[in-house]
C-alpha atoms as a PDB file:
ATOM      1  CA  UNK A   1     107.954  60.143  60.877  1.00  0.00           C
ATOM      2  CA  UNK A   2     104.886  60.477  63.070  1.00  0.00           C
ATOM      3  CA  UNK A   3     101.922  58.486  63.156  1.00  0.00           C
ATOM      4  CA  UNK A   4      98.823  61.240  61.895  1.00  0.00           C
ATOM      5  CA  UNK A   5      96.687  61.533  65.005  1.00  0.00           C
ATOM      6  CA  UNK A   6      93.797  58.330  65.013  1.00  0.00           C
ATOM      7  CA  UNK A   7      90.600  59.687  64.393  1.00  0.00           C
ATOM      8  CA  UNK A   8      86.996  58.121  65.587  1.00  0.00           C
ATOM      9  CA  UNK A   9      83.425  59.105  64.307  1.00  0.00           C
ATOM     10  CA  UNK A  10      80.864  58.456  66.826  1.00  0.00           C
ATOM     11  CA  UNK A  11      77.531  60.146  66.589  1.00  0.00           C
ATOM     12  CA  UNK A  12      75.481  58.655  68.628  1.00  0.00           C
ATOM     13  CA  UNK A  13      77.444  57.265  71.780  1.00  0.00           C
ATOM     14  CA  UNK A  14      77.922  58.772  75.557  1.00  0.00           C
ATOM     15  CA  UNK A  15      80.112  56.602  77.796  1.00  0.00           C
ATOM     16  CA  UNK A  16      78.949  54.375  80.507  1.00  0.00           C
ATOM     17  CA  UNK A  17      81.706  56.323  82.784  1.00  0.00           C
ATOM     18  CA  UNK A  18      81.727  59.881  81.267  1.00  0.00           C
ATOM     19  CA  UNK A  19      84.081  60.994  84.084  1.00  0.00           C
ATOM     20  CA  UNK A  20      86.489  58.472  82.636  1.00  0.00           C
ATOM     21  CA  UNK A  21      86.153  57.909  78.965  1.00  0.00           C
ATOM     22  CA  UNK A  22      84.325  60.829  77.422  1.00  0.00           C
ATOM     23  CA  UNK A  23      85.494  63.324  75.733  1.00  0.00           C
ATOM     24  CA  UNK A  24      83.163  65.902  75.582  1.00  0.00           C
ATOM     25  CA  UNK A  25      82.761  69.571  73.917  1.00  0.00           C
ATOM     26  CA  UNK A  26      84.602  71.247  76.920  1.00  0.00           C
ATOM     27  CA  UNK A  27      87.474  69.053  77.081  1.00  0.00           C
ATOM     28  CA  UNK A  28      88.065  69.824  72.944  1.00  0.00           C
ATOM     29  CA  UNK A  29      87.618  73.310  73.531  1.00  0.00           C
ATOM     30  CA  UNK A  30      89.829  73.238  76.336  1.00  0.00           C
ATOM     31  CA  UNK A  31      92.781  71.598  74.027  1.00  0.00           C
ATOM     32  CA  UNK A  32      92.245  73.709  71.928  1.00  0.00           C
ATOM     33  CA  UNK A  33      92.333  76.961  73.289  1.00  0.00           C
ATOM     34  CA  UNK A  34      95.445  75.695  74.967  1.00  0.00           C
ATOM     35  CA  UNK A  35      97.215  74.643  71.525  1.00  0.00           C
ATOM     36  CA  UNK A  36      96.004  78.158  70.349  1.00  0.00           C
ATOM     37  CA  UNK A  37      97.863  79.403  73.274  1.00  0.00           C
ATOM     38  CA  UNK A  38     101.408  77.215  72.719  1.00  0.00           C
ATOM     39  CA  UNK A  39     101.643  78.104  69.384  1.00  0.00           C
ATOM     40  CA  UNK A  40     100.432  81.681  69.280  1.00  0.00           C
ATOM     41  CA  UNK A  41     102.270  82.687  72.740  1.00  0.00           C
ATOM     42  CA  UNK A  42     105.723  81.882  72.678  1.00  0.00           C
ATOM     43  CA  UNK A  43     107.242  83.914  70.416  1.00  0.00           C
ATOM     44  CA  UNK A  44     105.881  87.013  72.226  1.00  0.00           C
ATOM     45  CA  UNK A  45     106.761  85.824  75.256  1.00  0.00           C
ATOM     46  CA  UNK A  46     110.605  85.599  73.914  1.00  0.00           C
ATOM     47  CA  UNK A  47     110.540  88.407  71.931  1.00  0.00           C
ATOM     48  CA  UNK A  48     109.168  90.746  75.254  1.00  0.00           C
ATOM     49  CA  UNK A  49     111.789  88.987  77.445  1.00  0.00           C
ATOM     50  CA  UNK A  50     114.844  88.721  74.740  1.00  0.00           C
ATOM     51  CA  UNK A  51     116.545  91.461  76.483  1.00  0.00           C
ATOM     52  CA  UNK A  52     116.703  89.968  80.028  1.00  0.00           C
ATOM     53  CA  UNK A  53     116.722  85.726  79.121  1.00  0.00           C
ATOM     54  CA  UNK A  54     119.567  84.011  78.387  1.00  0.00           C
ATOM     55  CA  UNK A  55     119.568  81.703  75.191  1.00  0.00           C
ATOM     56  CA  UNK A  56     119.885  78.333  77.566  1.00  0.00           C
ATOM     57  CA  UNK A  57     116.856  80.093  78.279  1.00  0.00           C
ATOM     58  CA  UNK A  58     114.731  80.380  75.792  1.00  0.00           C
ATOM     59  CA  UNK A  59     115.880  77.583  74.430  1.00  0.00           C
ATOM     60  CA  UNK A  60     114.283  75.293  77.409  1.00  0.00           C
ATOM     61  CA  UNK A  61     111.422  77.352  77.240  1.00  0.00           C
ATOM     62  CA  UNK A  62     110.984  76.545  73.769  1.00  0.00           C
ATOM     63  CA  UNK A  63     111.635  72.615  74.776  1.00  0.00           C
ATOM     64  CA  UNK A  64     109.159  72.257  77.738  1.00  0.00           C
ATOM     65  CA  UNK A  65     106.829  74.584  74.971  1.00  0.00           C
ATOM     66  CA  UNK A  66     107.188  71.642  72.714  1.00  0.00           C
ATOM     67  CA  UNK A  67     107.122  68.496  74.530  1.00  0.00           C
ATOM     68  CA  UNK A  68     103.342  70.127  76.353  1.00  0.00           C
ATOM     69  CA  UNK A  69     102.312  70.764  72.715  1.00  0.00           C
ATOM     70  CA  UNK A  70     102.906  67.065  71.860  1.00  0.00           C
ATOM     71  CA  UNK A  71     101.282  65.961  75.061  1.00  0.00           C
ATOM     72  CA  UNK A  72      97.749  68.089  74.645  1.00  0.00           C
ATOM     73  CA  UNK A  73      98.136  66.737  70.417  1.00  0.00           C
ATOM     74  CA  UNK A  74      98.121  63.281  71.635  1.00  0.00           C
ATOM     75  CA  UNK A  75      94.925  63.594  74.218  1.00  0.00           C
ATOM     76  CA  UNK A  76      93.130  65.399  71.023  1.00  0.00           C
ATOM     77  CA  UNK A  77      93.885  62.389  68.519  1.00  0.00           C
ATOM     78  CA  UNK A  78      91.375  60.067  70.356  1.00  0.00           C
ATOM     79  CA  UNK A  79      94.413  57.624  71.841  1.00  0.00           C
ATOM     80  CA  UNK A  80      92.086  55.275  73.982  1.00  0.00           C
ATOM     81  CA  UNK A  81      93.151  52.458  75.986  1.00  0.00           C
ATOM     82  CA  UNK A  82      93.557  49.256  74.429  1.00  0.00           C
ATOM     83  CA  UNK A  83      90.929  47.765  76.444  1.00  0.00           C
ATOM     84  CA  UNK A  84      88.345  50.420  75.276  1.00  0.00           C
ATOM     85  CA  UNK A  85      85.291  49.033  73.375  1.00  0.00           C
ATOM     86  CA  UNK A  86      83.613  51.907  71.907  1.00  0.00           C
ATOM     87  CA  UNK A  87      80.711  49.288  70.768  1.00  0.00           C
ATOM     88  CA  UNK A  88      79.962  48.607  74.676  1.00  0.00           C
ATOM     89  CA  UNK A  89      78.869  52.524  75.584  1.00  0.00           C
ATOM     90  CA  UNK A  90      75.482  53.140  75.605  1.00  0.00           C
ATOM     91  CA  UNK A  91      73.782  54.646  72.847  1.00  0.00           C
ATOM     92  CA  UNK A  92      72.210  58.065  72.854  1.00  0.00           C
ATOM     93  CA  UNK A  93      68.290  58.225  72.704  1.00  0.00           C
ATOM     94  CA  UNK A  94      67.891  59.654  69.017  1.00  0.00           C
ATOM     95  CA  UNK A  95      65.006  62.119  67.737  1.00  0.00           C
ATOM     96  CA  UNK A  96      62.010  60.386  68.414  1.00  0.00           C
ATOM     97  CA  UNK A  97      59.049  62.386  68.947  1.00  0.00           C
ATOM     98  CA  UNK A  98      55.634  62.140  70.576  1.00  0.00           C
ATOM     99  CA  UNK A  99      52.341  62.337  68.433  1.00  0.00           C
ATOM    100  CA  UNK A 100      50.480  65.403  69.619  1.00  0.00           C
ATOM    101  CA  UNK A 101      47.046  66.434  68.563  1.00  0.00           C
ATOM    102  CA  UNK A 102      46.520  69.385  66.925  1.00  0.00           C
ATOM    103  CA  UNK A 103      44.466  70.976  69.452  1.00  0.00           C
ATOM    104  CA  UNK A 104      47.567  70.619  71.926  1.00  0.00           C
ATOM    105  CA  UNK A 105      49.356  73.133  69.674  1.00  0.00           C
ATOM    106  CA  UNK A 106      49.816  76.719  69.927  1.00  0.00           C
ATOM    107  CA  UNK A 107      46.300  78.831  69.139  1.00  0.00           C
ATOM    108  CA  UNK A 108      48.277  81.098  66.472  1.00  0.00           C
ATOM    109  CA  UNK A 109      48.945  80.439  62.753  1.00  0.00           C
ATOM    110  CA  UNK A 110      52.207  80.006  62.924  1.00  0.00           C
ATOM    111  CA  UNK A 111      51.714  77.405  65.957  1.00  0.00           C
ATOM    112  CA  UNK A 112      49.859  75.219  64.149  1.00  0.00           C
ATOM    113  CA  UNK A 113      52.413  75.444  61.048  1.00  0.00           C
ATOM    114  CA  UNK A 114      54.702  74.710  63.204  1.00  0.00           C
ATOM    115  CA  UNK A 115      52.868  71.285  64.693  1.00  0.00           C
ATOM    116  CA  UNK A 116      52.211  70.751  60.698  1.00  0.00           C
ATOM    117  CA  UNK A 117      55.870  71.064  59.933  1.00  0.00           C
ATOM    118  CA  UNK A 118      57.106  68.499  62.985  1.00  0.00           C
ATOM    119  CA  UNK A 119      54.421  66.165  62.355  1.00  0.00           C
ATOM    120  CA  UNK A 120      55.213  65.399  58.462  1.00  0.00           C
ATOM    121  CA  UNK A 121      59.112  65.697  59.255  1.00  0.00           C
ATOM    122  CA  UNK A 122      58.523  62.697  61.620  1.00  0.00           C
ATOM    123  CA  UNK A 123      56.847  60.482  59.609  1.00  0.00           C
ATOM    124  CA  UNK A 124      59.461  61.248  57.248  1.00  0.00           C
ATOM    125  CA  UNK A 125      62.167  60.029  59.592  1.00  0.00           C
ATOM    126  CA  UNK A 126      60.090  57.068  60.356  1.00  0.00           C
ATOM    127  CA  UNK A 127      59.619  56.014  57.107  1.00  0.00           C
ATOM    128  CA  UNK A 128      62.968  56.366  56.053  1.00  0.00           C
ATOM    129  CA  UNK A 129      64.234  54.638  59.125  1.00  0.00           C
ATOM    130  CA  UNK A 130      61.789  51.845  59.002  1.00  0.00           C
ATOM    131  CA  UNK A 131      62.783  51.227  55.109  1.00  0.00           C
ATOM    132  CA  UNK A 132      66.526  51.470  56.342  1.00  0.00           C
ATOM    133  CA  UNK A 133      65.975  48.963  58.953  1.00  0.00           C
ATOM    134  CA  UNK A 134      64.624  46.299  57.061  1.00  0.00           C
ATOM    135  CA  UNK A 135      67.349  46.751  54.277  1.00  0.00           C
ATOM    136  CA  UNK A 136      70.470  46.011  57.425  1.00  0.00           C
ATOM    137  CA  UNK A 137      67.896  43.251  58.759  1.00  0.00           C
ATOM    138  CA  UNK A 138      66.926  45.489  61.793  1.00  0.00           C
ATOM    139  CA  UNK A 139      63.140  43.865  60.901  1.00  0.00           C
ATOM    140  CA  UNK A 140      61.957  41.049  58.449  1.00  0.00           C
ATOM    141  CA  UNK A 141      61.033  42.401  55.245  1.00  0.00           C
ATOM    142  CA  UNK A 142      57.664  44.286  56.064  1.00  0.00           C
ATOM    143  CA  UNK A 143      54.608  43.736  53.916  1.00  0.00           C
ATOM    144  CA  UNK A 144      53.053  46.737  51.719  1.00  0.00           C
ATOM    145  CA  UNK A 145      50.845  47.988  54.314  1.00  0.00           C
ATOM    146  CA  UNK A 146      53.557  47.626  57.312  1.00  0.00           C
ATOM    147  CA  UNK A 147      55.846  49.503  54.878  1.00  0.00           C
ATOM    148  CA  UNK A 148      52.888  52.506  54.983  1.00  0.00           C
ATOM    149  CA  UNK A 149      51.866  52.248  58.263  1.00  0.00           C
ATOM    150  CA  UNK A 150      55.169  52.200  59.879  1.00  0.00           C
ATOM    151  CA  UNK A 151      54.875  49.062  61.807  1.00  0.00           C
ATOM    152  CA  UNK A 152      56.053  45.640  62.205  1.00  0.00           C
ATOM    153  CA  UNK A 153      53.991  42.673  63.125  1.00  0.00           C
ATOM    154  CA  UNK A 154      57.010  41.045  64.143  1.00  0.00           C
ATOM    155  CA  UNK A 155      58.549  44.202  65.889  1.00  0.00           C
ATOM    156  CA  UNK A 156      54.976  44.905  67.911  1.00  0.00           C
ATOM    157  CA  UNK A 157      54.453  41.106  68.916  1.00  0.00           C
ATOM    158  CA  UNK A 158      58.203  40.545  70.508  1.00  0.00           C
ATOM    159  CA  UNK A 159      57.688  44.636  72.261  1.00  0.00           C
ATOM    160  CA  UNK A 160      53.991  43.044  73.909  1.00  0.00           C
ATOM    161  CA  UNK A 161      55.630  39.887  75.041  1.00  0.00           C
ATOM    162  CA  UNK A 162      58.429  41.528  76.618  1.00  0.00           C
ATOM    163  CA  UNK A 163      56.448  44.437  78.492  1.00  0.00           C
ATOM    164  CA  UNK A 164      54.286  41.680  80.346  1.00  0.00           C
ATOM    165  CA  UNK A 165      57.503  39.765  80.751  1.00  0.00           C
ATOM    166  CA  UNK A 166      59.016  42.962  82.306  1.00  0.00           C
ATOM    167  CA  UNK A 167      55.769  43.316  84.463  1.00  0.00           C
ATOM    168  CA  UNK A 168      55.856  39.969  85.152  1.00  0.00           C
ATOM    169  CA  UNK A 169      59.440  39.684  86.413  1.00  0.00           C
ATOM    170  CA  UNK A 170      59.380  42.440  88.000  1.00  0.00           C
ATOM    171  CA  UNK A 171      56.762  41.793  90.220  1.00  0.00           C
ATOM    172  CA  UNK A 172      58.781  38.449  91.150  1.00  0.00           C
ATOM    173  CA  UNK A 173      61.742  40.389  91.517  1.00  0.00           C
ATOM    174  CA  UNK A 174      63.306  38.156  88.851  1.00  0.00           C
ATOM    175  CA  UNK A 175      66.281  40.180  88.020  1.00  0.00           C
ATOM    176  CA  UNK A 176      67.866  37.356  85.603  1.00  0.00           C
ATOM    177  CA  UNK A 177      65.172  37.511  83.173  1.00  0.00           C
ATOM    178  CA  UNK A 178      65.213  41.328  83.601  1.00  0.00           C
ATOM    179  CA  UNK A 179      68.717  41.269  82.320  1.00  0.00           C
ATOM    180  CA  UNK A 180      67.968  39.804  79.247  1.00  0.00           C
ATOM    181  CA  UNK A 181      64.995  41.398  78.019  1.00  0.00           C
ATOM    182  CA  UNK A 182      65.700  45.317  79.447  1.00  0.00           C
ATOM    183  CA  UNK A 183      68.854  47.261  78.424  1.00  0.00           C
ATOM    184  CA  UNK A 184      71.087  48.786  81.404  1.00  0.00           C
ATOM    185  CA  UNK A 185      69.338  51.485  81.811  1.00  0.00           C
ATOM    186  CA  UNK A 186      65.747  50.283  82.565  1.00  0.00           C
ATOM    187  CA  UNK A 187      67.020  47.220  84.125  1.00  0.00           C
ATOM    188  CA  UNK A 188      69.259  49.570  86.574  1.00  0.00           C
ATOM    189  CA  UNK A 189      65.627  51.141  87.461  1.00  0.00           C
ATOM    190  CA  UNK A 190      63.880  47.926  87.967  1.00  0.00           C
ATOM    191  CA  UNK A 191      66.384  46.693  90.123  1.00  0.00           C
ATOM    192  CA  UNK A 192      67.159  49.193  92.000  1.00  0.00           C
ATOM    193  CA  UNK A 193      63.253  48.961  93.129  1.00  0.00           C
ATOM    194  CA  UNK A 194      63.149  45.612  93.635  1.00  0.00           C
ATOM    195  CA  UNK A 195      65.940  45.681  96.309  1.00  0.00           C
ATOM    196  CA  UNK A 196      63.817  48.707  98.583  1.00  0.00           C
ATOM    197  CA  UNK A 197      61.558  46.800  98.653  1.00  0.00           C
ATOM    198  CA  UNK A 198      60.967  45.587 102.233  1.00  0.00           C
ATOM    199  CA  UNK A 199      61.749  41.239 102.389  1.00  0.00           C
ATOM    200  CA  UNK A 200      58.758  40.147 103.536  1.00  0.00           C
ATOM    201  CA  UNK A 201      56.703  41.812 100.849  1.00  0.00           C
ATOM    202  CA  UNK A 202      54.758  40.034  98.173  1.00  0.00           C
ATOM    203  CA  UNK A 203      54.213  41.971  94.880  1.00  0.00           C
ATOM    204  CA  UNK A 204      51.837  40.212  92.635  1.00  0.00           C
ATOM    205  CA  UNK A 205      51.317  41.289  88.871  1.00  0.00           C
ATOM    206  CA  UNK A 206      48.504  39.818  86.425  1.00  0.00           C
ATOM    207  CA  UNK A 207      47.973  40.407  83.095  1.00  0.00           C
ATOM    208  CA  UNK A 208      45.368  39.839  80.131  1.00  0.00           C
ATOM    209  CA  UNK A 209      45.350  36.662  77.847  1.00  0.00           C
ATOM    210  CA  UNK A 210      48.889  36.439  76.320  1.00  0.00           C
ATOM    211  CA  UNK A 211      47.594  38.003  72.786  1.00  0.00           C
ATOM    212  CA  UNK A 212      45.743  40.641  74.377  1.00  0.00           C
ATOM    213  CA  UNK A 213      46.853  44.499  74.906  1.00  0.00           C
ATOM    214  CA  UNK A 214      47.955  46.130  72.100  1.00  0.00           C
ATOM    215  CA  UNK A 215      51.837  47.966  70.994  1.00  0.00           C
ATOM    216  CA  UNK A 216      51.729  50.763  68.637  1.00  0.00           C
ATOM    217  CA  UNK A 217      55.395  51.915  67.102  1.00  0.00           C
ATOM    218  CA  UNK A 218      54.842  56.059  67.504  1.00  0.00           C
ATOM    219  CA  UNK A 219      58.462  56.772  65.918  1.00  0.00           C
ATOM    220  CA  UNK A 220      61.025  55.316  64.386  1.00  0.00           C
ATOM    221  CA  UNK A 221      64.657  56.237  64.009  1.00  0.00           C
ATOM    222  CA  UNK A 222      67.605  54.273  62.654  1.00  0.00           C
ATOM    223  CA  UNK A 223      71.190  54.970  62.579  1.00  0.00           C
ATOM    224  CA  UNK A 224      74.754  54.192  60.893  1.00  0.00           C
ATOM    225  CA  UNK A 225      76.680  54.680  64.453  1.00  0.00           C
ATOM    226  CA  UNK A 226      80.282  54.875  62.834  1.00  0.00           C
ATOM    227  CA  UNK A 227      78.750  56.196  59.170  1.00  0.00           C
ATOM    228  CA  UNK A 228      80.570  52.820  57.548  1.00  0.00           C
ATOM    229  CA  UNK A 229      77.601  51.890  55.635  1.00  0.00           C
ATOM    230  CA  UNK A 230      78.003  48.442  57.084  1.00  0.00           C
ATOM    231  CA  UNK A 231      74.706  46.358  58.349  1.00  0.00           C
ATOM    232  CA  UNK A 232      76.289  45.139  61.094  1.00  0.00           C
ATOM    233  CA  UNK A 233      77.332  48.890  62.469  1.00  0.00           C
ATOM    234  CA  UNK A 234      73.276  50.104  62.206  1.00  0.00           C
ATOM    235  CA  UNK A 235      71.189  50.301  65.227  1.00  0.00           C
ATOM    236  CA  UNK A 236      67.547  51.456  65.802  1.00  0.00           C
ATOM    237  CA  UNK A 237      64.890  52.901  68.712  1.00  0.00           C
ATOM    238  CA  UNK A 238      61.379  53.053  68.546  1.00  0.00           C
ATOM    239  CA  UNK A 239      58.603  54.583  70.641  1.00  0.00           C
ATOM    240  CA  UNK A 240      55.829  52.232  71.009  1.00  0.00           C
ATOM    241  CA  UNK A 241      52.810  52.772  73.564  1.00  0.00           C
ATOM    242  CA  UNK A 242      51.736  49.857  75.350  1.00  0.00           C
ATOM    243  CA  UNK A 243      47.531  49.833  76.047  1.00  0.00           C
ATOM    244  CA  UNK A 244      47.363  46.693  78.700  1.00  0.00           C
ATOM    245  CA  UNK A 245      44.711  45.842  81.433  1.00  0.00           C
ATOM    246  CA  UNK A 246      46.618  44.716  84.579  1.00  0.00           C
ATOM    247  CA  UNK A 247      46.075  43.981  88.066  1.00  0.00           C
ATOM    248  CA  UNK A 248      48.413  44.686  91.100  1.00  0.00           C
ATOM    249  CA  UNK A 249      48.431  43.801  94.448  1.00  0.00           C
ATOM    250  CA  UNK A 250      50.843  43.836  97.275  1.00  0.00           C
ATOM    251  CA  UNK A 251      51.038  42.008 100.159  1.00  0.00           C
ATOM    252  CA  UNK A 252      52.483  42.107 103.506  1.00  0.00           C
ATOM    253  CA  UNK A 253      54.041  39.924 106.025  1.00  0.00           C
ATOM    254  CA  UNK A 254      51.659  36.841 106.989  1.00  0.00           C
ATOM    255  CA  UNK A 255      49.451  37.543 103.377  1.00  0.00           C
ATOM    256  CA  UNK A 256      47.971  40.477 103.942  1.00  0.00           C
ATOM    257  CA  UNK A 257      46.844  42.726 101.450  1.00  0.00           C
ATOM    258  CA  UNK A 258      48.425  45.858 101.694  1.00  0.00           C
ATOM    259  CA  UNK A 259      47.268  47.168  98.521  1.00  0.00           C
ATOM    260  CA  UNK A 260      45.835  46.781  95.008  1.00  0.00           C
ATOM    261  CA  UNK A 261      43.558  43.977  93.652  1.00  0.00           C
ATOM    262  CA  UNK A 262      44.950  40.779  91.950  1.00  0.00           C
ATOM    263  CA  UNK A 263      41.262  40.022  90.516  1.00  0.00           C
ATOM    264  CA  UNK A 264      40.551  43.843  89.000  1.00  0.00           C
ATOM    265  CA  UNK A 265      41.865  44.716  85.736  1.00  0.00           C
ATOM    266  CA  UNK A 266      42.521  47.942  84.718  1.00  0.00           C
ATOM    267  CA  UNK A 267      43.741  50.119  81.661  1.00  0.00           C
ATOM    268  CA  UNK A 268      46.923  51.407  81.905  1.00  0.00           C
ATOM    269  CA  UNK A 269      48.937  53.360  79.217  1.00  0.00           C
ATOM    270  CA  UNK A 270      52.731  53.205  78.835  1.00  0.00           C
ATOM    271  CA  UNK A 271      55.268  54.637  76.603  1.00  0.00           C
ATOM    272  CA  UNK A 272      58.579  52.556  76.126  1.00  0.00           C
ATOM    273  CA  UNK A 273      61.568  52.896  74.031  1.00  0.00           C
ATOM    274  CA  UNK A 274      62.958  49.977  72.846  1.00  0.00           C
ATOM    275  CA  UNK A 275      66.007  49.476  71.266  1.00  0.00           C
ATOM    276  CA  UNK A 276      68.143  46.984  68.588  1.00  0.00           C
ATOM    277  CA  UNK A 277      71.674  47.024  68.161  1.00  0.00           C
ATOM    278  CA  UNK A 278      73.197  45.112  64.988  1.00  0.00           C
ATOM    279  CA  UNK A 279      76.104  44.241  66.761  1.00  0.00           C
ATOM    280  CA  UNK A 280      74.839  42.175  69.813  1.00  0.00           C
ATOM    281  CA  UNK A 281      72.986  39.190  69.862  1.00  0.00           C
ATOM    282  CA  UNK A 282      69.975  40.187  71.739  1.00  0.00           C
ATOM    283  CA  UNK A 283      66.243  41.050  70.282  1.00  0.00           C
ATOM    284  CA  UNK A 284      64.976  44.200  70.832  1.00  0.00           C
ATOM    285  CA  UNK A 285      65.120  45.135  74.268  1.00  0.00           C
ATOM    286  CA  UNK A 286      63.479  47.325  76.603  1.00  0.00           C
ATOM    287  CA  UNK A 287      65.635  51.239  77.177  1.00  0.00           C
ATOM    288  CA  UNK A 288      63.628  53.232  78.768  1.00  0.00           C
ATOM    289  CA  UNK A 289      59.995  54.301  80.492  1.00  0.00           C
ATOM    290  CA  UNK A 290      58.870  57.554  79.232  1.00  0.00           C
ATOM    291  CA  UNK A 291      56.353  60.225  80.149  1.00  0.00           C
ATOM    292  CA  UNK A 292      54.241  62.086  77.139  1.00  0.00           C
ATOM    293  CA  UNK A 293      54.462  65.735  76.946  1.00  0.00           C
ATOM    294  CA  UNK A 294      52.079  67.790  79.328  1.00  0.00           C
END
């Protein structure tokens, strides 16, 4: 007897290498329009013909009809390679959603029920993420207020000290440390930048006192990737805006300053998703830059 077909559930994965591993909507639609096609066409195709084929025939036909039917059921059943580790691909970026002021919504009624709607459904979310994500161990257990607010001391005070890290590596071209506090993604970015950059320039970054700037968590969102109810399968995003004062400068060959000024400090804004994964080792780390809505 054959094996029933193995099935996976994965809602919230891409591949690293969608040209190799994914399979997306129009590859399933593809099968199965062409199953539709094996089973629903050869019978018709006998019955017009019955009068002209031989039985040796239609009795290949039927054979090669069979053994392509078996081949397109096995590429639907999810076979993957042995070697495939489905907890490796990178994670989709989930639902989270930018705080907008009212005034930035449409002038009519229904555009400001509309922003009403969106706003209260995403504090929903968050809450209900947040409370999920200290009951896997996402976060330590929040107090009462963190629990209303949305936030975590803990969460906010790692996101801080790894944005100035970032800044700070990055500016050194320190890829290693880049590696451990960005995911691929943001560390592809960063390095990517640091190698145009011409060798005998000098970037160098300065921040405020280590407890100063402030990270606010915007959204929230938490996940069971593979729906097992397990701790270990749960992973989370948040947006958090970063509110730093930093100074740049860049210098040239010899030590001259090309641009920026390492002794000004000034206010800069940033939006970051972060991201926690149950099943790897690492803290929070940094996913992805993002711009606001216009």
């Amino acid at each position: 007897m054959r094996k029933p077909p193995r099935r996976f559930v994965i809602h919230f994965f891409t591949s690293a290498r969608p040209d190799e591993n994914e399979f997306d909507d129009d590859r399933v639609m593809m099968i199965s329009l062409r199953l539709a096609r094996v089973g629903l066409g050869t019978s018709s195709r006998i019955g017009a013909r019955r009068g002209a084929a031989t039985a040796a025939q239609v009795q290949k036909k039927k054979e090669d009809d069979e053994k392509q039917l078996a081949s397109l059921e096995r590429m639907a059943s999810g076979d993957l390679p042995k070697d495939f580790d489905l907890k490796a691909q990178q994670l989709m970026i989930l639902d989270l959603r930018f705080p907008t002021p009212l005034s930035k919504s449409a002038p009519s009624l229904q555009g400001k029920m509309d922003w009403a709607k969106e706003t209260i459904q995403d504090k929903l979310k968050s809450i209900w993420s947040f409370r999920k994500a200290y009951k896997v161990g996402l976060i330590p257990k929040p107090t009462i207020l963190e629990r209303l607010t949305v936030s975590s001391k803990h969460l906010t005070s790692h996101a801080l000290a790894a944005y100035k890290t970032m800044n700070s590596s990055f500016a050194k071209g320190d890829i290693r440390t880049l590696s451990r506090i960005c995911s691929e993604e943001q560390l592809k970015k960063l390095r990517e930048k640091i190698k145009a950059r011409p060798k005998d320039q000098l970037v160098v970054w300065q921040g405020e006192e280590e407890s100063a700037g402030e990270a606010k968590v915007l959204s929230f969102r938490t996940v069971d990737a593979w729906s097992s109810k397990k701790p270990e399968d749960h992973c989370a995003q948040v947006l958090v805006r970063f509110d730093t004062k930093q100074a740049v400068a860049v210098y040239g060959s010899k030590g001259k300053l090309l641009s920026g000024d390492p002794k000004k400090l000034v206010p800069v804004r940033e939006y970051i998703i972060l991201e926690k994964k149950m099943w790897e080792d690492n803290d929070w780390t940094l996913r992805k830059t993002v711009d606001p809505p216009k």
